[in-house]
PDB file of N, CA and C in Angstrom:
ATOM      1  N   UNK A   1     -28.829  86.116  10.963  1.00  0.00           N
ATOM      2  CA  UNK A   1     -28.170  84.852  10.781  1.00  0.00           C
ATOM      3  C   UNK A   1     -26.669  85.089  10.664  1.00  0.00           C
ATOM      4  N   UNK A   2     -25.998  84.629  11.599  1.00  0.00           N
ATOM      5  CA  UNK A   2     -24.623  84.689  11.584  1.00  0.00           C
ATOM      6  C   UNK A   2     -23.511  83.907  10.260  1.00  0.00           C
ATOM      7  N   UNK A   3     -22.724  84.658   9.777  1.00  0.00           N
ATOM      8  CA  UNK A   3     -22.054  84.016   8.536  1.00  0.00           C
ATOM      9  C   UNK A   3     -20.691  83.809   9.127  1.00  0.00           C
ATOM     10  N   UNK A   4     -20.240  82.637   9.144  1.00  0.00           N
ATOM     11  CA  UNK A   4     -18.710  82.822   9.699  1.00  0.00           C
ATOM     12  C   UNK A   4     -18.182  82.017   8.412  1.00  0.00           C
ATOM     13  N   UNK A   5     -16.634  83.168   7.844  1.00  0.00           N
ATOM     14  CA  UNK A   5     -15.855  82.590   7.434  1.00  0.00           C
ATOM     15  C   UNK A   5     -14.884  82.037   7.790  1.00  0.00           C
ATOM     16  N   UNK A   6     -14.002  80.661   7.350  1.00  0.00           N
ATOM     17  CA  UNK A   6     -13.167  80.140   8.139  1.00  0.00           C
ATOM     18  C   UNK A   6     -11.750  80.199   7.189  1.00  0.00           C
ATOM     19  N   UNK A   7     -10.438  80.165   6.689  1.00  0.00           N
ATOM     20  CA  UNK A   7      -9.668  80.005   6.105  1.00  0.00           C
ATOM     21  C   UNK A   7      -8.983  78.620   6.271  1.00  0.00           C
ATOM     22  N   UNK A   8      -8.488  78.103   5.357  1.00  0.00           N
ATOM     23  CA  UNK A   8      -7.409  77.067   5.920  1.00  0.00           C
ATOM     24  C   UNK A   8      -6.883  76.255   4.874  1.00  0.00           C
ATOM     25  N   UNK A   9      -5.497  76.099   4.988  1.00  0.00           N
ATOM     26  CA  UNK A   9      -4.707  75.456   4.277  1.00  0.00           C
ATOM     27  C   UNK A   9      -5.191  74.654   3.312  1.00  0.00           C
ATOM     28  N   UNK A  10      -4.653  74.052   2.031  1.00  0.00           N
ATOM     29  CA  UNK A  10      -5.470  73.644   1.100  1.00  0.00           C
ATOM     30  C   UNK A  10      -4.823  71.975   1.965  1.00  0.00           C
ATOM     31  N   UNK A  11      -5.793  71.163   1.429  1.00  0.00           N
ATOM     32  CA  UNK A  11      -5.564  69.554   1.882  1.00  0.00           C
ATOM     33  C   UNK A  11      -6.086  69.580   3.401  1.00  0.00           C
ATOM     34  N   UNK A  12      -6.793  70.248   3.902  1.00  0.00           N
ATOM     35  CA  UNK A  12      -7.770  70.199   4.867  1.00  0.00           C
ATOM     36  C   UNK A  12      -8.672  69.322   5.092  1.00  0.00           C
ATOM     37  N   UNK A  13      -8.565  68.214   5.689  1.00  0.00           N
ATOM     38  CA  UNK A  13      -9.521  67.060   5.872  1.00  0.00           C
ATOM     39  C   UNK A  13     -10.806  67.368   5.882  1.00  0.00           C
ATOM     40  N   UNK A  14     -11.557  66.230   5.476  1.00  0.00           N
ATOM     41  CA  UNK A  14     -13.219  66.538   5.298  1.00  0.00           C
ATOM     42  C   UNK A  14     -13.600  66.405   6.940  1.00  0.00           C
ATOM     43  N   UNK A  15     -12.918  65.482   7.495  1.00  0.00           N
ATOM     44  CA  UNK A  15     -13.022  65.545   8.933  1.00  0.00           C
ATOM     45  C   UNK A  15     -12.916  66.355   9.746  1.00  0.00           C
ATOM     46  N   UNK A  16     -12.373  67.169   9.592  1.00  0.00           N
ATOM     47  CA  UNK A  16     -11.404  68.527  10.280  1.00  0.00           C
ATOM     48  C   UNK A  16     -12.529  69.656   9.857  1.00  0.00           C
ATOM     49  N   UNK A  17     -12.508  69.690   8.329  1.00  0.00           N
ATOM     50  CA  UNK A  17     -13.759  70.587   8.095  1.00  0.00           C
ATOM     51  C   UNK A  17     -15.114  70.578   9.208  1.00  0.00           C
ATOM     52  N   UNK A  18     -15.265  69.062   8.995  1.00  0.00           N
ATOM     53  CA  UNK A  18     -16.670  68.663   9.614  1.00  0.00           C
ATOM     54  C   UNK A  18     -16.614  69.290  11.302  1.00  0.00           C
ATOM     55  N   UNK A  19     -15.275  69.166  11.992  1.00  0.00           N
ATOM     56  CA  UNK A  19     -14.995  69.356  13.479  1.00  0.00           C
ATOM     57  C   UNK A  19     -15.388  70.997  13.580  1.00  0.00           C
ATOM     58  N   UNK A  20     -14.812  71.379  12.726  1.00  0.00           N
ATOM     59  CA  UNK A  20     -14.670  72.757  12.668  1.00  0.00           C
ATOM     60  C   UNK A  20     -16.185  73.843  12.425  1.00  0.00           C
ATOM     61  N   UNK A  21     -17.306  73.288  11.461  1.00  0.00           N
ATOM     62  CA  UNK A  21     -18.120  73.712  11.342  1.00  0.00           C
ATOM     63  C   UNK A  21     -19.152  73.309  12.304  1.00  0.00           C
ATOM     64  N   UNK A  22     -18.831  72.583  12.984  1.00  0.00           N
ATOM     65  CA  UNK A  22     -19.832  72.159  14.258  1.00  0.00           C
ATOM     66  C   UNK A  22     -19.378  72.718  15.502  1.00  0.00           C
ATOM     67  N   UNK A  23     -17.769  72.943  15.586  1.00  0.00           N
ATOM     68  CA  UNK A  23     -17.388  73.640  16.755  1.00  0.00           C
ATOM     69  C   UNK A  23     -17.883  75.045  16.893  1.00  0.00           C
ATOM     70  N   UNK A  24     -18.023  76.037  15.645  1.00  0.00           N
ATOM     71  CA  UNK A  24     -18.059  76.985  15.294  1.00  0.00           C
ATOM     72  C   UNK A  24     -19.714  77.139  15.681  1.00  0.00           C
ATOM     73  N   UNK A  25     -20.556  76.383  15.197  1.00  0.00           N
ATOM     74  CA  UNK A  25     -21.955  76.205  15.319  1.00  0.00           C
ATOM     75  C   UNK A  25     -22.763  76.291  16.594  1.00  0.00           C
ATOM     76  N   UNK A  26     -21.499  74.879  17.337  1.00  0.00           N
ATOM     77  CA  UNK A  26     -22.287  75.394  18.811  1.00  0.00           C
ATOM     78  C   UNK A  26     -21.433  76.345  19.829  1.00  0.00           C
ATOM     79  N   UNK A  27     -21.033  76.739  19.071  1.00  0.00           N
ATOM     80  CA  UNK A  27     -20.198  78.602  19.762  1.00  0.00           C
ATOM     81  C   UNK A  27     -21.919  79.001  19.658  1.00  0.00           C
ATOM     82  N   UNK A  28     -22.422  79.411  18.614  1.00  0.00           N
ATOM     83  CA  UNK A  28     -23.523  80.237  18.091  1.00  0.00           C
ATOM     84  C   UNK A  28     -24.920  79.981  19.463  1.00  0.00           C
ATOM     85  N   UNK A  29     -24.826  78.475  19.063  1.00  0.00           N
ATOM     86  CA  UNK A  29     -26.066  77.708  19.917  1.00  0.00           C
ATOM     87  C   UNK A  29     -25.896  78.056  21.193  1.00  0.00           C
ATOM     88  N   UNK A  30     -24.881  78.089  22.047  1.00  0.00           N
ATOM     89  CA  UNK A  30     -24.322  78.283  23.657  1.00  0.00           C
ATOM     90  C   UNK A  30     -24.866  79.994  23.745  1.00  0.00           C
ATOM     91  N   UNK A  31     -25.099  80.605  22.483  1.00  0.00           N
ATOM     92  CA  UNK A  31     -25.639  82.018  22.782  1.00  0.00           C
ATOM     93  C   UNK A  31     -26.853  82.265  22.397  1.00  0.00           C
ATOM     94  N   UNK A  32     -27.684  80.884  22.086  1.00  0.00           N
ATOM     95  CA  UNK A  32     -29.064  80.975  21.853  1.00  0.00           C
ATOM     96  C   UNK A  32     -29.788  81.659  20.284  1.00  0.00           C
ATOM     97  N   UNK A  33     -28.460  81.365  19.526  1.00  0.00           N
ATOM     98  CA  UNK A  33     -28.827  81.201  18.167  1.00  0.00           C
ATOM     99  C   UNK A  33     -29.094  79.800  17.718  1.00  0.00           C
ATOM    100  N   UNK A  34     -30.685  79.637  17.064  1.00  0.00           N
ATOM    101  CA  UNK A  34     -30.726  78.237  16.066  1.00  0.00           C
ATOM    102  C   UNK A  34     -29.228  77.797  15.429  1.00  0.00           C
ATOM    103  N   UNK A  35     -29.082  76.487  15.634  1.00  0.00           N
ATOM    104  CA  UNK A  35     -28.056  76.087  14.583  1.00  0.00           C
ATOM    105  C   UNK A  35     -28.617  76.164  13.157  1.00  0.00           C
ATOM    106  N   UNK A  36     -29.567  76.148  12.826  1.00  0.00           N
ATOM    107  CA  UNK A  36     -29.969  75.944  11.447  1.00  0.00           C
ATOM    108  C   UNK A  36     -29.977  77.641  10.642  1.00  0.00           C
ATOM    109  N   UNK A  37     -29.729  78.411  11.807  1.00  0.00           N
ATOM    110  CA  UNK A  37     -29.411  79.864  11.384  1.00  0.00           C
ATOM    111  C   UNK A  37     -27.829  80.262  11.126  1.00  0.00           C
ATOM    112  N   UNK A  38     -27.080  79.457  11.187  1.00  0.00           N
ATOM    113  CA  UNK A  38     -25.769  79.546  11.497  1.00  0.00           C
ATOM    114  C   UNK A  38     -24.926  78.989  10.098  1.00  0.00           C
ATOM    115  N   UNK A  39     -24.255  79.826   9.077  1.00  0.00           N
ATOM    116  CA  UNK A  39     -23.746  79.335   7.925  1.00  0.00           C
ATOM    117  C   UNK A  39     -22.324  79.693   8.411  1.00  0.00           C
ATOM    118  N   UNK A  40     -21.259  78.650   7.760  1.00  0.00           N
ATOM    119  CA  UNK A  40     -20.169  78.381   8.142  1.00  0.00           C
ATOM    120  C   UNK A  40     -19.134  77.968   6.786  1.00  0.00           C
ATOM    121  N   UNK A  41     -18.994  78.756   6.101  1.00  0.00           N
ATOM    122  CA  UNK A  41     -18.049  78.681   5.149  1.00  0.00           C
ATOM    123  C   UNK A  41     -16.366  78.684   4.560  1.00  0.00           C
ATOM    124  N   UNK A  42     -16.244  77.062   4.333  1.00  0.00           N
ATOM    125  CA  UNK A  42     -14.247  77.062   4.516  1.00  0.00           C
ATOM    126  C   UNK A  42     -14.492  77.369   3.347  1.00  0.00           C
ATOM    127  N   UNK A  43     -13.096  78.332   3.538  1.00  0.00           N
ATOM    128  CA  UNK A  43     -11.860  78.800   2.038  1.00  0.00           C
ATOM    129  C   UNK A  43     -10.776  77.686   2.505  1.00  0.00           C
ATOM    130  N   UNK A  44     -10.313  77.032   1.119  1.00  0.00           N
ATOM    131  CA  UNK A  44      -9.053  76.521   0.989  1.00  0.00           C
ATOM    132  C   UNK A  44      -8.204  77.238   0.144  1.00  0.00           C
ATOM    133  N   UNK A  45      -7.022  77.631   0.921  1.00  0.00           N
ATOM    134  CA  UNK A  45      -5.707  78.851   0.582  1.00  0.00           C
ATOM    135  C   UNK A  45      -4.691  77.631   0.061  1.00  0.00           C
ATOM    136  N   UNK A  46      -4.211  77.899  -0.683  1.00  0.00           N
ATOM    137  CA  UNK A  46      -2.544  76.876  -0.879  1.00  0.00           C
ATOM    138  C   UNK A  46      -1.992  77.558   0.201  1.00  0.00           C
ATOM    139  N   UNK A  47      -0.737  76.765   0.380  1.00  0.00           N
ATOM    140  CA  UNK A  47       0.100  78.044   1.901  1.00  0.00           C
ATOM    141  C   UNK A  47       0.894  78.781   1.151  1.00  0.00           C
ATOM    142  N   UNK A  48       1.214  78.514  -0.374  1.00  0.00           N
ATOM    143  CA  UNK A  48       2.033  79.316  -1.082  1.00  0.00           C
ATOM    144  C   UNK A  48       1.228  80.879  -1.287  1.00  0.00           C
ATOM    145  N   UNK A  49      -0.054  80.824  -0.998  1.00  0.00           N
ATOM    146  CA  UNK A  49      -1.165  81.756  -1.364  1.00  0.00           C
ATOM    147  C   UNK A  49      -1.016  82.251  -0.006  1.00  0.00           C
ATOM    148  N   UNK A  50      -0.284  81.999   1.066  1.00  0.00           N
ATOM    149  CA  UNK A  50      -0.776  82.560   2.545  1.00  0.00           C
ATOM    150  C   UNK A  50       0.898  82.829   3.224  1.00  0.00           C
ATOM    151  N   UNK A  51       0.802  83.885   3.704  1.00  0.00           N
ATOM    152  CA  UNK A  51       2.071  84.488   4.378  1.00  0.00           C
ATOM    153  C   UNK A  51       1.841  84.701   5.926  1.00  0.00           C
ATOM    154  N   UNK A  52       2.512  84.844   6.681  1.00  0.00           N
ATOM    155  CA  UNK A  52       2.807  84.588   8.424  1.00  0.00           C
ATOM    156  C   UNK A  52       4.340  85.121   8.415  1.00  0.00           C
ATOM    157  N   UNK A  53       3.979  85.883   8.845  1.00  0.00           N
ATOM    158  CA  UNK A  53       5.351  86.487   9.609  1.00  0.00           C
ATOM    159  C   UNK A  53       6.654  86.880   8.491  1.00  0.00           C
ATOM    160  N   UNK A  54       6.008  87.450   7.362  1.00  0.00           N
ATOM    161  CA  UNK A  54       6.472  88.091   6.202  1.00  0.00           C
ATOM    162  C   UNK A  54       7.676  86.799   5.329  1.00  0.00           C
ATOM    163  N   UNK A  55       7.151  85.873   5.640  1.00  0.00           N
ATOM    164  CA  UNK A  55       6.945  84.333   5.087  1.00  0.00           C
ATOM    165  C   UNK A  55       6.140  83.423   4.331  1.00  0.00           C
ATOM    166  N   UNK A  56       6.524  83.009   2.955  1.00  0.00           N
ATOM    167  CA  UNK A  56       5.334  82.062   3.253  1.00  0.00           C
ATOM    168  C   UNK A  56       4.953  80.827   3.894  1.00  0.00           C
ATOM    169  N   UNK A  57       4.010  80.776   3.868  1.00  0.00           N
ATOM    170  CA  UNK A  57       3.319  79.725   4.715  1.00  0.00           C
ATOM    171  C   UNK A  57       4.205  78.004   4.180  1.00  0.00           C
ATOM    172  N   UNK A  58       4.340  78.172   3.033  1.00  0.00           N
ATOM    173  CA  UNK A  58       4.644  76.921   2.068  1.00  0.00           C
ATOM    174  C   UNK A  58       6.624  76.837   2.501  1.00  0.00           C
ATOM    175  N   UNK A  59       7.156  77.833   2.622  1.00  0.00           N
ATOM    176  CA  UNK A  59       8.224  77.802   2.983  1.00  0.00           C
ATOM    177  C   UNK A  59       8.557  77.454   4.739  1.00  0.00           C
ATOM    178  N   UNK A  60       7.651  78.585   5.210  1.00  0.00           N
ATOM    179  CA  UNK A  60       7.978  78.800   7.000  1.00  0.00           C
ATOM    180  C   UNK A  60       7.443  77.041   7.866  1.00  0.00           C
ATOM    181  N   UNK A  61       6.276  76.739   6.808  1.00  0.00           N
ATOM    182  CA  UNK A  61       5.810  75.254   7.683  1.00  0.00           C
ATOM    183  C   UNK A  61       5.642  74.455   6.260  1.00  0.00           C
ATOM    184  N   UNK A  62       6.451  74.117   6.203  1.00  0.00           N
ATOM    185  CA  UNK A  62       7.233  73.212   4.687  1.00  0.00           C
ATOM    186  C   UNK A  62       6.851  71.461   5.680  1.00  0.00           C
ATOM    187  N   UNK A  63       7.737  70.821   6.795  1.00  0.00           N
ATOM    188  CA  UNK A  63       6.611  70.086   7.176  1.00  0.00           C
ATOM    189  C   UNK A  63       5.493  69.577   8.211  1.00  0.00           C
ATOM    190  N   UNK A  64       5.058  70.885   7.817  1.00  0.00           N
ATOM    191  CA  UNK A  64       3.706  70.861   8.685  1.00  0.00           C
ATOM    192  C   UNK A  64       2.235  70.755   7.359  1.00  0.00           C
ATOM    193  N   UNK A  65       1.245  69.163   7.819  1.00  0.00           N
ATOM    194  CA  UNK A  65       0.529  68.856   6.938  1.00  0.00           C
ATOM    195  C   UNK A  65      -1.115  70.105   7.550  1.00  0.00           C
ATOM    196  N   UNK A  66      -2.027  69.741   7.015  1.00  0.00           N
ATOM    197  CA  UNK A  66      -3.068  70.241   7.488  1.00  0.00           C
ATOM    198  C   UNK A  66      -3.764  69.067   8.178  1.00  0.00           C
ATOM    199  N   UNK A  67      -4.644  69.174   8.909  1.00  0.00           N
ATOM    200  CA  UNK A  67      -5.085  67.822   9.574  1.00  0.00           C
ATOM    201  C   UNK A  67      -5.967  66.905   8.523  1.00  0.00           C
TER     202      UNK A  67
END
């Protein structure tokens, strides 16, 4: 059973979540894994908690929202 973790910005829509764990899902299914075998787990990071390009995230995309 495949475990995928996902990361992402804190204030991450429940919608976006929802897009995301189904996109991820039928990745799995298109290779002939059950979806119901397929666990898909978001982390929410603050961006102050997350760095890019020896930046943080909270500084480098100050306004950029999460979807």
């Amino acid at each position: 059973m495949p475990v995928v973790h996902v990361y992402v910005w804190s204030g991450t829509s429940k919608e976006a979540k929802r897009r995301i764990v189904s996109g991820i899902t039928k990745v799995f299914e298109e290779l002939g894994i059950p979806p119901q075998a397929v666990e898909v787990l978001v982390f929410e990071v603050p961006k102050e908690n997350w760095g890019v390009g020896g930046e943080l995230a909270s500084e480098r995309f100050k306004d950029v929202n999460p979807p």
